[in-house]
N, C-alpha and C. Protein backbone atom coordinates (compact mmCIF):
# COMPACT_ATOMS: atom_id res chain seq x y z
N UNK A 1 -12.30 -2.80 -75.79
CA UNK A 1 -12.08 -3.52 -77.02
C UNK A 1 -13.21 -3.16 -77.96
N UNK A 2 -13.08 -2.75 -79.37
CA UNK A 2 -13.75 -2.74 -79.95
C UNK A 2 -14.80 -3.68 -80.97
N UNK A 3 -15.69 -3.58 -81.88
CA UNK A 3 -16.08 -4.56 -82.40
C UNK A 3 -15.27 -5.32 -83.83
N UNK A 4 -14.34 -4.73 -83.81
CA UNK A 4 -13.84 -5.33 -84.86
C UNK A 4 -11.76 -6.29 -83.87
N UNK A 5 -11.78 -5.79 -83.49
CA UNK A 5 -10.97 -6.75 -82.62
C UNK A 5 -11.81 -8.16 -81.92
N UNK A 6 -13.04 -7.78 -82.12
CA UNK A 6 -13.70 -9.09 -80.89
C UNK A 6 -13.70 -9.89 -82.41
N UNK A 7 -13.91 -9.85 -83.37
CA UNK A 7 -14.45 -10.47 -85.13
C UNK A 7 -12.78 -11.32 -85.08
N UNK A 8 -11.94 -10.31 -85.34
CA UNK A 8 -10.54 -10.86 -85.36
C UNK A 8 -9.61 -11.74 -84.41
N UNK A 9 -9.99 -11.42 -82.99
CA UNK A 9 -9.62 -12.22 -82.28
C UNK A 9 -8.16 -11.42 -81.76
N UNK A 10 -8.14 -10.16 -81.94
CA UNK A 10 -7.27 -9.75 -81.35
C UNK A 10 -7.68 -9.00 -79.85
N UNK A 11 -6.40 -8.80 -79.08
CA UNK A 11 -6.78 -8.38 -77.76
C UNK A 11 -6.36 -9.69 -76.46
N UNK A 12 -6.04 -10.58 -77.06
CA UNK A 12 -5.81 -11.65 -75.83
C UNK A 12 -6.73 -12.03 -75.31
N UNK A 13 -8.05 -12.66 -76.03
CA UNK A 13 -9.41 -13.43 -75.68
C UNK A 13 -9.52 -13.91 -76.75
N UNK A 14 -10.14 -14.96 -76.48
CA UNK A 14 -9.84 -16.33 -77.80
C UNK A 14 -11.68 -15.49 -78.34
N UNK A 15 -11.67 -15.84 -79.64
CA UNK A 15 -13.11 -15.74 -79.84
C UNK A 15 -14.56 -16.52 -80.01
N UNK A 16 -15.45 -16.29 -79.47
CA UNK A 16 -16.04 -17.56 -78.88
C UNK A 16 -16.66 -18.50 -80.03
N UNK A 17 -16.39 -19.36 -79.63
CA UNK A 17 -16.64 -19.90 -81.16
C UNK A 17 -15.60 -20.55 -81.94
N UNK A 18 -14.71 -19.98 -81.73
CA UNK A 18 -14.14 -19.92 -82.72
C UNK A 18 -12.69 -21.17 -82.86
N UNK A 19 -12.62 -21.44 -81.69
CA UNK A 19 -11.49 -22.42 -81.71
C UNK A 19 -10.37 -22.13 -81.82
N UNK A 20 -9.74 -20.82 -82.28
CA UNK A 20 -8.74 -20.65 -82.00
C UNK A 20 -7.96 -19.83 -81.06
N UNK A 21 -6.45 -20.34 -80.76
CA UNK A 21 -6.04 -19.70 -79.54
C UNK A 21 -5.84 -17.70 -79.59
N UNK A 22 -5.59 -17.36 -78.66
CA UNK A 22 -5.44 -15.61 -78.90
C UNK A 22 -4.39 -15.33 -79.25
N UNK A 23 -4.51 -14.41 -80.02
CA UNK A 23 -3.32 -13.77 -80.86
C UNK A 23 -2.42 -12.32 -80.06
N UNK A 24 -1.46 -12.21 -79.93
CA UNK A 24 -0.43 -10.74 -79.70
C UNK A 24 -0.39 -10.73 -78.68
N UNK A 25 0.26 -9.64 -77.93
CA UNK A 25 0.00 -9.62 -76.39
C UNK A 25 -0.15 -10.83 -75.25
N UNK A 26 -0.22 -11.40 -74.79
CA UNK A 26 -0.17 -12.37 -73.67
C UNK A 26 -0.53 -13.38 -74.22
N UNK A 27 -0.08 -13.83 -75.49
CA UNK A 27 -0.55 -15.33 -75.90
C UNK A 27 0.71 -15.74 -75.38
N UNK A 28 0.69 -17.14 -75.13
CA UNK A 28 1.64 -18.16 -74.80
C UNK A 28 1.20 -19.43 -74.10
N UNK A 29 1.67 -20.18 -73.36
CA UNK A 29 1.23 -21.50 -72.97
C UNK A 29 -0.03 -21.05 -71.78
N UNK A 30 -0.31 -22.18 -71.69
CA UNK A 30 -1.61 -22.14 -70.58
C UNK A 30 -1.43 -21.53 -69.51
N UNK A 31 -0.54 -21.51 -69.23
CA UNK A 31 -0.18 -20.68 -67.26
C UNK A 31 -0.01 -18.78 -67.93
N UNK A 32 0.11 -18.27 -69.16
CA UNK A 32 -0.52 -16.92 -69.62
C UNK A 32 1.05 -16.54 -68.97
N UNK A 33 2.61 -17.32 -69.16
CA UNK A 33 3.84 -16.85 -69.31
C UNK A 33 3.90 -16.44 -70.90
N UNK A 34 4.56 -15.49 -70.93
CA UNK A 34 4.95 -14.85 -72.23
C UNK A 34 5.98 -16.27 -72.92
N UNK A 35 5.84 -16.06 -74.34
CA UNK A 35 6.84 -17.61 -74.98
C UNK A 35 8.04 -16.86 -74.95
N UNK A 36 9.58 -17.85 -75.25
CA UNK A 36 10.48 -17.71 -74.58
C UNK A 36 10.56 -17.30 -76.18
N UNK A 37 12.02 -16.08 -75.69
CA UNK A 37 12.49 -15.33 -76.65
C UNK A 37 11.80 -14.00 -77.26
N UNK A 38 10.74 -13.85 -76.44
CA UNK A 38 10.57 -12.78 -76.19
C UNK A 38 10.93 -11.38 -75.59
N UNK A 39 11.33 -10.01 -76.59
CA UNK A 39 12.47 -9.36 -75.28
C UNK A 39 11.70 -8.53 -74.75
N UNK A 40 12.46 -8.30 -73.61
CA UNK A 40 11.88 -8.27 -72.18
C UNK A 40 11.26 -8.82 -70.86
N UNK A 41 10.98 -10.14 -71.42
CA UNK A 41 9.92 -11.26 -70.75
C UNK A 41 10.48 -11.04 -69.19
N UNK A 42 11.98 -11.29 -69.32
CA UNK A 42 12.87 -11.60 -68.31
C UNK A 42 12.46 -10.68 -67.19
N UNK A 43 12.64 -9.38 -67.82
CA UNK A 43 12.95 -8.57 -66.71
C UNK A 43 11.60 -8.05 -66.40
N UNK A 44 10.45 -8.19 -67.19
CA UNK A 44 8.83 -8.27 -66.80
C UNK A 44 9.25 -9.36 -65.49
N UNK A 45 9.25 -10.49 -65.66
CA UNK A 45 9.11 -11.66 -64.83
C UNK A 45 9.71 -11.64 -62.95
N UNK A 46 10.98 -11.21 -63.15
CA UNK A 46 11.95 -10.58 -62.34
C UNK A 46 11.02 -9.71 -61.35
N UNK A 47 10.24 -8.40 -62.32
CA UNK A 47 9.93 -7.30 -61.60
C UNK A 47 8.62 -7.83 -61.27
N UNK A 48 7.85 -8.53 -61.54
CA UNK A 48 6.45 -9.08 -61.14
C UNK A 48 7.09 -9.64 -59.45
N UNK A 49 8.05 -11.07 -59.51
CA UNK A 49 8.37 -11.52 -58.82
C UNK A 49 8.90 -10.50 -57.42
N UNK A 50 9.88 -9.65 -58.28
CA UNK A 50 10.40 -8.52 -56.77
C UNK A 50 8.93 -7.83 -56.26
N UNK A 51 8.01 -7.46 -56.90
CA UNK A 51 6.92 -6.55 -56.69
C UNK A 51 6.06 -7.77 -55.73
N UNK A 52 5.87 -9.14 -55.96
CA UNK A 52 5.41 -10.04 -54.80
C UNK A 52 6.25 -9.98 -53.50
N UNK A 53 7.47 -10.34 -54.08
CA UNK A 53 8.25 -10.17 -52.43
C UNK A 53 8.00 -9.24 -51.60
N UNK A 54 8.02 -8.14 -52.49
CA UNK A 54 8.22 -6.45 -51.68
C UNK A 54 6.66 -6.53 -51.39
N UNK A 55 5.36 -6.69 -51.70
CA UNK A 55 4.38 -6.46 -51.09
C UNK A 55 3.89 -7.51 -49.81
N UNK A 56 4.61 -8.57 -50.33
CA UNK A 56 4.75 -9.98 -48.55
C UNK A 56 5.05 -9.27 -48.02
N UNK A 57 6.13 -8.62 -47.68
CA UNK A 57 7.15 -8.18 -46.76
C UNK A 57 6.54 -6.81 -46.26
N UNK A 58 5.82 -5.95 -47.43
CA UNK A 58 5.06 -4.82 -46.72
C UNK A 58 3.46 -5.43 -46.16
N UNK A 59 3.31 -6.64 -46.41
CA UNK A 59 1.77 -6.84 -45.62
C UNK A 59 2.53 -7.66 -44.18
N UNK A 60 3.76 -8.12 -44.08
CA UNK A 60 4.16 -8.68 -42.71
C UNK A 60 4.64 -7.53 -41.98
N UNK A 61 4.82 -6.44 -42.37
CA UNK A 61 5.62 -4.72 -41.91
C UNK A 61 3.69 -4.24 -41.46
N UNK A 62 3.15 -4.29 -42.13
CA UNK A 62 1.85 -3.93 -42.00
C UNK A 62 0.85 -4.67 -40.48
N UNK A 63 0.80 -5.95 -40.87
CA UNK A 63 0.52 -6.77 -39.41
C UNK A 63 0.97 -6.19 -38.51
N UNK A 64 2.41 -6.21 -38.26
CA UNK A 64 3.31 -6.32 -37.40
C UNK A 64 2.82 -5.40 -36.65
N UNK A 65 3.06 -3.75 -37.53
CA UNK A 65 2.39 -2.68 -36.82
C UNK A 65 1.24 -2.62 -36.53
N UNK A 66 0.08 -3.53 -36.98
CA UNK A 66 -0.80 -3.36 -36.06
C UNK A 66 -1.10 -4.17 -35.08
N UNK A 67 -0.35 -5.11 -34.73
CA UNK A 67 -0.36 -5.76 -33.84
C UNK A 67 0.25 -5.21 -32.57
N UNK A 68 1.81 -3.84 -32.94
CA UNK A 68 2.24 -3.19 -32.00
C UNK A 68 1.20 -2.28 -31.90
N UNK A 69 0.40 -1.66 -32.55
CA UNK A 69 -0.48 -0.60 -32.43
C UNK A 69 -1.87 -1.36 -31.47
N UNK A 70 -1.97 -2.59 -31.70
CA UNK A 70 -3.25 -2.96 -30.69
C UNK A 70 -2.31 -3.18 -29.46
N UNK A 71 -1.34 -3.54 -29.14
CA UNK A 71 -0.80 -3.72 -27.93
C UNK A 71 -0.45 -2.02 -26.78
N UNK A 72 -0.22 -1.60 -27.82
CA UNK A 72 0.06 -0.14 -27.50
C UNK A 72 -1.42 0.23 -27.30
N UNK A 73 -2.46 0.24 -27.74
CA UNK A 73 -4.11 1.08 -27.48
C UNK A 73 -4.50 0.11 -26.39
N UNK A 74 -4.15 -1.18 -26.17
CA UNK A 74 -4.55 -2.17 -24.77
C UNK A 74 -3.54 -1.86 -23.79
N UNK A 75 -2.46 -0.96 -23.64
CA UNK A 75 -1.90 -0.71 -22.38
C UNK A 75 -1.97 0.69 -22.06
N UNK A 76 -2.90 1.48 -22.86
CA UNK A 76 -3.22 2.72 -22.81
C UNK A 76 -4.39 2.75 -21.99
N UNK A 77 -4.84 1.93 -22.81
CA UNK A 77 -6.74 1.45 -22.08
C UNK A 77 -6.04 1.16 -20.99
N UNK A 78 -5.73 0.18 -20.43
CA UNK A 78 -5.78 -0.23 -19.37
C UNK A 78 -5.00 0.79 -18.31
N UNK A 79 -3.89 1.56 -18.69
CA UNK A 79 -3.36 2.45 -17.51
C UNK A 79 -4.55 3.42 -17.39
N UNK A 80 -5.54 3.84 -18.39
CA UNK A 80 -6.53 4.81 -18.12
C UNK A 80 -7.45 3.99 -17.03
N UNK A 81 -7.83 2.72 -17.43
CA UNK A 81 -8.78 2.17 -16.26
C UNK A 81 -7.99 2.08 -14.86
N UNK A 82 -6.46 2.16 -14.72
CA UNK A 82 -6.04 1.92 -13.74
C UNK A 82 -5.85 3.44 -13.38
N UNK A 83 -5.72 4.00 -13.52
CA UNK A 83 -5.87 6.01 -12.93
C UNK A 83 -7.52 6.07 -13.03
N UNK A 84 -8.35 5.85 -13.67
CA UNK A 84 -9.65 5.69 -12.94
C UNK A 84 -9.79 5.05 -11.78
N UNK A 85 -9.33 3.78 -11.72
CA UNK A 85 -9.77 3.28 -10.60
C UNK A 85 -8.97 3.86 -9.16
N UNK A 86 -7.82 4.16 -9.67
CA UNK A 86 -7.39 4.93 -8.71
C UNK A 86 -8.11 6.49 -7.91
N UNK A 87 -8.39 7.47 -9.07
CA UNK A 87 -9.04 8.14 -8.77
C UNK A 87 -10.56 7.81 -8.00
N UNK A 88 -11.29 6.78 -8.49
CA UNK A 88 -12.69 6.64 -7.81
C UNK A 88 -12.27 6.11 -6.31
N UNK A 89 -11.18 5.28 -6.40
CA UNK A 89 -10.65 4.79 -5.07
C UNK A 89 -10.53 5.94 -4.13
N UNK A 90 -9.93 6.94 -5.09
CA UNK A 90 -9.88 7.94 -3.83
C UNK A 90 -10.99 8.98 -3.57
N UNK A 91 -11.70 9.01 -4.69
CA UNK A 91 -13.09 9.59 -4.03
C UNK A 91 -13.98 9.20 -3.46
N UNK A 92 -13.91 7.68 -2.97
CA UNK A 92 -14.55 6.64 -2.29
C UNK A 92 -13.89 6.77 -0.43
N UNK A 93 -12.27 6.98 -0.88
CA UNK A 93 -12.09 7.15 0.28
C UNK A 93 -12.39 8.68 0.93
N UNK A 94 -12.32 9.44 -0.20
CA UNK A 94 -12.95 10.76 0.56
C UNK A 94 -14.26 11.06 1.19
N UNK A 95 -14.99 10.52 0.68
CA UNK A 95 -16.34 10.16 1.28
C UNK A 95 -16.33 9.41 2.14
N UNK A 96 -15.99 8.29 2.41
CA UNK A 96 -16.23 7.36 3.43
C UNK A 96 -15.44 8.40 4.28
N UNK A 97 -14.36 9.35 4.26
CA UNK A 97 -13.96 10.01 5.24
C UNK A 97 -14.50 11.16 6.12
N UNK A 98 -15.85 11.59 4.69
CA UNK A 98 -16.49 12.84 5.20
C UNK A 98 -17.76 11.90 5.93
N UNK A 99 -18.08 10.60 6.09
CA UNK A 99 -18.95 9.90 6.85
C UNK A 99 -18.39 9.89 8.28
N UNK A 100 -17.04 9.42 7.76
CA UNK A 100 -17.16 9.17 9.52
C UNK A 100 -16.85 10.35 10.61
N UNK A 101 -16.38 11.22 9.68
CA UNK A 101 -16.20 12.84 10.37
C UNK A 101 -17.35 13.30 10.20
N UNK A 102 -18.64 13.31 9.96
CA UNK A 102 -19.87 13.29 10.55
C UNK A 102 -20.62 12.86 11.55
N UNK A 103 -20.34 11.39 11.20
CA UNK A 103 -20.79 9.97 12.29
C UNK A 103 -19.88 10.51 13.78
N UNK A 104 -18.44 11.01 13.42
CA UNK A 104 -17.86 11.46 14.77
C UNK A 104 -18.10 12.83 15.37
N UNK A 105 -18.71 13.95 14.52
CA UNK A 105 -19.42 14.88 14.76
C UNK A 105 -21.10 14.85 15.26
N UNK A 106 -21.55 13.84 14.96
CA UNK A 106 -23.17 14.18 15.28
C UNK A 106 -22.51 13.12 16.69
N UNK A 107 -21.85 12.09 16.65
CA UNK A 107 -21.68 11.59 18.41
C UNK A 107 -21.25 12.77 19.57
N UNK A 108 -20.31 13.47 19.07
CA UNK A 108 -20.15 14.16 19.99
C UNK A 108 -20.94 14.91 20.09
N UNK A 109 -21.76 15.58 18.86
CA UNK A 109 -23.05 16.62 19.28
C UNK A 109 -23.56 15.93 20.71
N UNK A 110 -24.13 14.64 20.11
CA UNK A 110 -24.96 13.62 21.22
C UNK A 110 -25.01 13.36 22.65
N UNK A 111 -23.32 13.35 22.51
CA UNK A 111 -22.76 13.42 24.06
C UNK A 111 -22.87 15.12 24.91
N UNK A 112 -22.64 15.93 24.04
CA UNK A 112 -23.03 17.62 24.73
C UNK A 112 -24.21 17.59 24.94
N UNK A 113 -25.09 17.16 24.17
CA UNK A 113 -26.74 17.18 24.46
C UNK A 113 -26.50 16.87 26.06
N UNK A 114 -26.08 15.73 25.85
CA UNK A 114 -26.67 14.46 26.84
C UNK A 114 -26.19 15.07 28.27
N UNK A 115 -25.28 15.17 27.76
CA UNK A 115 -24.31 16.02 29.72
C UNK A 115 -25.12 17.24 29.67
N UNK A 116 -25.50 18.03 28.98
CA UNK A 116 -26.14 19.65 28.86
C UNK A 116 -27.73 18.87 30.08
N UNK A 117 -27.89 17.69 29.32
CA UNK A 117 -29.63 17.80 29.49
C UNK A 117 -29.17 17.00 31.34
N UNK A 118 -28.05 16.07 31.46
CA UNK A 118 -28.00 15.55 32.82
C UNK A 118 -27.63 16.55 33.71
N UNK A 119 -26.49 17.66 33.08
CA UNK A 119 -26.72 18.71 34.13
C UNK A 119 -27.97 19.54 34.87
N UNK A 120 -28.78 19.56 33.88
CA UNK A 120 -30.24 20.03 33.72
C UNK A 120 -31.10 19.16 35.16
N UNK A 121 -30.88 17.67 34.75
CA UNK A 121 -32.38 16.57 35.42
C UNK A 121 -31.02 16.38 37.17
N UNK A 122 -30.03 17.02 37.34
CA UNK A 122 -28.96 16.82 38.75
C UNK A 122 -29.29 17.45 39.78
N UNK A 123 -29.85 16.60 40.80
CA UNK A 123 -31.00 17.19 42.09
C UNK A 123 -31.94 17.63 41.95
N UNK A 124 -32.16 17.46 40.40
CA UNK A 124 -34.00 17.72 40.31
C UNK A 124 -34.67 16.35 40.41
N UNK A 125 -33.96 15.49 40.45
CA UNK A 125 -34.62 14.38 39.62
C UNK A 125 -34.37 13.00 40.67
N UNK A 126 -34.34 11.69 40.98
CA UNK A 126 -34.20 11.07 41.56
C UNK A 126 -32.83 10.41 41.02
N UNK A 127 -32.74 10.09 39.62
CA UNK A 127 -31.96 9.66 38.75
C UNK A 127 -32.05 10.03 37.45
N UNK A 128 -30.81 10.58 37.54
CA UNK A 128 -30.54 11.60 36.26
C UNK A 128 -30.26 10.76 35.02
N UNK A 129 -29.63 9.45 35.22
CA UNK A 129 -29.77 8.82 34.05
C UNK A 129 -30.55 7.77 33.51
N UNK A 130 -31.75 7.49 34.22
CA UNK A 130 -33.00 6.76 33.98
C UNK A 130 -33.40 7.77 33.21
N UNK A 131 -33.59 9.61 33.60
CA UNK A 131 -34.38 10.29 33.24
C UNK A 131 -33.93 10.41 31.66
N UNK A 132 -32.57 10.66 31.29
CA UNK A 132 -32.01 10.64 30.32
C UNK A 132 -32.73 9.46 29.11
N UNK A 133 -33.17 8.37 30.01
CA UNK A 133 -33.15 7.19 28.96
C UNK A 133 -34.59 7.71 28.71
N UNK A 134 -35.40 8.17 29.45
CA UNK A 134 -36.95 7.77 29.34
C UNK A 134 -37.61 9.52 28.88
N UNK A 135 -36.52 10.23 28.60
CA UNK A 135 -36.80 11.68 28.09
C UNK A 135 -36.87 11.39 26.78
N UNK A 136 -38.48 11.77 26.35
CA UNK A 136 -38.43 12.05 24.87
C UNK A 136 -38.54 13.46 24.36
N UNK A 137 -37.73 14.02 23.58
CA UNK A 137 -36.96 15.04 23.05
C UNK A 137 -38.59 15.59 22.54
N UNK A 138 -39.51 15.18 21.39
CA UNK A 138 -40.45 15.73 21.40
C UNK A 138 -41.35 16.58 22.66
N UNK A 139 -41.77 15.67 23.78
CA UNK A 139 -42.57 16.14 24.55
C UNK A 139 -42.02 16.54 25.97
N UNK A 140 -40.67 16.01 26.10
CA UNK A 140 -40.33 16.67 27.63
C UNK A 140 -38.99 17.88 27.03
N UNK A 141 -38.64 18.22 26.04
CA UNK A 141 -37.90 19.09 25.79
C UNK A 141 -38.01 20.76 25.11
N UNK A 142 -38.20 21.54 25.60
CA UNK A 142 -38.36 22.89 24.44
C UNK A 142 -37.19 23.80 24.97
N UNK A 143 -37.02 24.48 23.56
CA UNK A 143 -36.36 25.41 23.30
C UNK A 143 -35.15 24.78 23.68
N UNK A 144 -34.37 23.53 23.72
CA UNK A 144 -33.42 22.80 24.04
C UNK A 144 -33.20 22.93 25.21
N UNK A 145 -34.10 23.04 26.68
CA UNK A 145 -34.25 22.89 27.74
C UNK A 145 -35.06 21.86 28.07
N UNK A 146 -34.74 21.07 29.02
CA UNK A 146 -35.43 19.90 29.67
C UNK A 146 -36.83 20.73 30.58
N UNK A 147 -38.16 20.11 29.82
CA UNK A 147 -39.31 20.44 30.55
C UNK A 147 -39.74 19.55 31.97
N UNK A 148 -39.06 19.95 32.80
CA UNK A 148 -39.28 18.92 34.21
C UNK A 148 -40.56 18.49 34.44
N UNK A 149 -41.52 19.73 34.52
CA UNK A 149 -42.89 19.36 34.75
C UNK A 149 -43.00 18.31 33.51
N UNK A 150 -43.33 18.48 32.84
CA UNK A 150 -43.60 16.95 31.62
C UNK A 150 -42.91 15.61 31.88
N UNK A 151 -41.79 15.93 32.07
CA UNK A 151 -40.90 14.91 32.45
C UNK A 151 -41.52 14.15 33.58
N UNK A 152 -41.76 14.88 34.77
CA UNK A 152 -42.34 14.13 36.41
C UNK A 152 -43.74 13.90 35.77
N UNK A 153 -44.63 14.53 34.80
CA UNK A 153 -45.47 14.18 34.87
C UNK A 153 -46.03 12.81 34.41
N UNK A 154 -45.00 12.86 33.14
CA UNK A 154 -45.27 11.29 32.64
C UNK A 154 -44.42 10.40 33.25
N UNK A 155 -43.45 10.42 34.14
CA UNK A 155 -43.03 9.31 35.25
C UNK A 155 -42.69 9.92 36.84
N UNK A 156 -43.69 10.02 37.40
CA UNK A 156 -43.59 10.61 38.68
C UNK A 156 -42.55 10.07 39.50
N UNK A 157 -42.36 8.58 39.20
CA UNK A 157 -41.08 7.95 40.18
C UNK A 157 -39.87 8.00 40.12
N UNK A 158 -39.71 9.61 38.80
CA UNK A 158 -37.99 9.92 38.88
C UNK A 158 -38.40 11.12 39.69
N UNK A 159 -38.96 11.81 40.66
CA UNK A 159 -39.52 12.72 41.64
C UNK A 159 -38.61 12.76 42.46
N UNK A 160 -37.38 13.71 42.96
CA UNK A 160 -36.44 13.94 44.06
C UNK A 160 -37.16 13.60 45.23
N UNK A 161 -36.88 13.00 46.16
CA UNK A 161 -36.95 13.05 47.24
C UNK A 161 -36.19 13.80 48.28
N UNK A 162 -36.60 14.75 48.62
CA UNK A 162 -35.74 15.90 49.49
C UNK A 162 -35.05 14.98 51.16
N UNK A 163 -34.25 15.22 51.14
CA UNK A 163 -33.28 15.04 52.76
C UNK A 163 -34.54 15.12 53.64
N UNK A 164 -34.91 14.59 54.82
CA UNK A 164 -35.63 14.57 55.62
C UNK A 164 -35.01 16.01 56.60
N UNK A 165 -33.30 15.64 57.14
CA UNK A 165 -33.07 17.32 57.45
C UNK A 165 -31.68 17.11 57.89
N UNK A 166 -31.03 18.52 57.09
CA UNK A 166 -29.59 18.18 57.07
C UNK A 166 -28.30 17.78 58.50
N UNK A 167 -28.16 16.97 58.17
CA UNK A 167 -27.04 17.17 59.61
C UNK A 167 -26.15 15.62 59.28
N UNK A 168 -25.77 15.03 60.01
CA UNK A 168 -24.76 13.86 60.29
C UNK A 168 -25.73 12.90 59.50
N UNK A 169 -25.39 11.99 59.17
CA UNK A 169 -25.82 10.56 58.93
C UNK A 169 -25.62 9.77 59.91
N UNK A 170 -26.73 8.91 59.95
CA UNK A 170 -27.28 8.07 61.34
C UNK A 170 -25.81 7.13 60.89
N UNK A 171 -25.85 6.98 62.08
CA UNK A 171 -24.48 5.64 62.56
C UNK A 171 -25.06 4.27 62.54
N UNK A 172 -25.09 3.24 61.50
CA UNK A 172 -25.54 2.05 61.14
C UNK A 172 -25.31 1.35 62.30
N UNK A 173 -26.52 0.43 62.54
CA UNK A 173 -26.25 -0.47 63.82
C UNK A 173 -27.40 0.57 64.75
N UNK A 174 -27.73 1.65 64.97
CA UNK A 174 -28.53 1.93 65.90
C UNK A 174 -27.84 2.76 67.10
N UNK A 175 -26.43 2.67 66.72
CA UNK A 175 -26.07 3.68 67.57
C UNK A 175 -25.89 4.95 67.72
N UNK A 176 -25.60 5.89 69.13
CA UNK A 176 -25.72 7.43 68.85
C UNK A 176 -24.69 7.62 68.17
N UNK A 177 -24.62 8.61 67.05
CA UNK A 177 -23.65 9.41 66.80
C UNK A 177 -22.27 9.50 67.78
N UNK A 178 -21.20 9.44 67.08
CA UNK A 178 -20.10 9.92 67.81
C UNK A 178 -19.90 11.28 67.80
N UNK A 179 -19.93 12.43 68.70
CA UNK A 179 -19.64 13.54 68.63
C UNK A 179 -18.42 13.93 68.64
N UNK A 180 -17.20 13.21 69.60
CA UNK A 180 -15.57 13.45 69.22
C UNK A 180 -15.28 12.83 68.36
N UNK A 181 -14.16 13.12 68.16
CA UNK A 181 -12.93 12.64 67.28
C UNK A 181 -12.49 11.69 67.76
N UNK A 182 -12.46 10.58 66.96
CA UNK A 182 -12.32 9.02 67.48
C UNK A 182 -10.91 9.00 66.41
N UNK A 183 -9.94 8.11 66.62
CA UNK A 183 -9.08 7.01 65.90
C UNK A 183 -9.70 6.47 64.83
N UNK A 184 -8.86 5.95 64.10
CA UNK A 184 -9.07 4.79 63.51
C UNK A 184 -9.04 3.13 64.37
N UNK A 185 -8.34 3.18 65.11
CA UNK A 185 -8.33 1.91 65.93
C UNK A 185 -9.31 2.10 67.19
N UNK A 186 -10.22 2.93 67.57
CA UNK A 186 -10.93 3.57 68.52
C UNK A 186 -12.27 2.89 67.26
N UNK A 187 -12.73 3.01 66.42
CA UNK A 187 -13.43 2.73 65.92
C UNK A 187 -13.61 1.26 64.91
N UNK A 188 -12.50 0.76 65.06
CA UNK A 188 -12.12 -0.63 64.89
C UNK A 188 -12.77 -1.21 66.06
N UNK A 189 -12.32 -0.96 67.45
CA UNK A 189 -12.40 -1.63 68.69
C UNK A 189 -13.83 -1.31 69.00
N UNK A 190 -14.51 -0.76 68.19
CA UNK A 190 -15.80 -0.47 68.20
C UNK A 190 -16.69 -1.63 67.75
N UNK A 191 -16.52 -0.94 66.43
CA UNK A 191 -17.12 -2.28 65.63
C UNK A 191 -16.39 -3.72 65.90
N UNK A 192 -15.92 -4.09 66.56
CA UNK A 192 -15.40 -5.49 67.34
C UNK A 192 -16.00 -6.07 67.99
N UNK A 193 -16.57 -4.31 68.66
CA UNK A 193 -17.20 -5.37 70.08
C UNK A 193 -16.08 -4.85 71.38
N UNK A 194 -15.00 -4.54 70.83
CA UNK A 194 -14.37 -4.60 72.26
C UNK A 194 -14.41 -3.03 72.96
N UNK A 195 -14.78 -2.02 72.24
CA UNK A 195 -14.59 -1.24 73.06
C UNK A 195 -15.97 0.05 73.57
């Protein structure tokens, strides 16, 4: 607006001061409706009004879609967290699988040791599986052979005791040896007493 419209009061702003109402263009009653009998007013009024409807209706079209658009990015998210969790599930179970196919590999190592080293301490030893318990791998073992001497030395009382001298086993009770071939009921009637 220039300075000689603001003097006159034209432009549709009252001038200050001045007391009177605005002149041309959008003068009319207080609510700034055009006065009646004006042409065109109508179909100004009409198209203001359709241009409110039509922009309600595009801000409820507008919501709408983003309300399908957040529902749609929250079941996206979530099938991604659910194929993550699936996936870590299964690399959790792959691991826990390569544990226990270890855990079941170093046992059985354990057990070959163990029979390798009892074959080793069998008629050397008094008891092969005391020796087993009380063999420490540092000092009674080299080159993955059982060191006997070390072994007897730090417990002399797993020490074989050799057979006094091979032949029959004494007959309990004090009696001689049987030299024939006895029964079974020949040796019943024995131990009875009756025969």
């Amino acid at each position: 607006m220039n300075e000689q419209e603001q003097e006159h009061g034209t432009g549709g702003t009252p001038l200050e001061g001045s007391g009177t109402p605005p002149t041309g263009a959008g003068a009319g009653d207080s609510a700034g409706t055009p006065p009646e009998g004006t042409p065109g007013t109508t179909e100004q009024q009409l198209s203001h009004e359709d241009a409110l409807k039509a922009l309600a209706e595009v801000r409820k079209e507008a919501a709408a879609s983003r309300v399908k658009l957040k529902e749609l990015q929250d079941a996206q998210a979530a099938e991604a967290e659910k194929k993550r969790q699936a996936e870590l599930t299964a690399e959790q179970r792959a691991a826990e699988a390569v544990k226990a196919a270890e855990a079941k590999a170093a046992e059985a190592e354990a057990r070959a040791v163990a029979a390798e080293r009892r074959a080793q301490l069998t008629g050397k030893v008094a008891d092969a599986d005391a020796a087993l318990k009380l063999l420490d791998p540092e000092k009674h073992v080299k080159d993955d052979n059982v060191d006997l001497d070390a072994l007897l030395a730090d417990f002399p009382f797993l020490k074989a005791t050799p057979d006094a001298k091979p032949g029959p086993a004494p007959v309990p009770g004090g009696g001689a040896p049987n030299s024939g071939a006895s029964s079974m009921n020949a040796l019943i009637r024995q131990k009875a007493g009756r025969g």
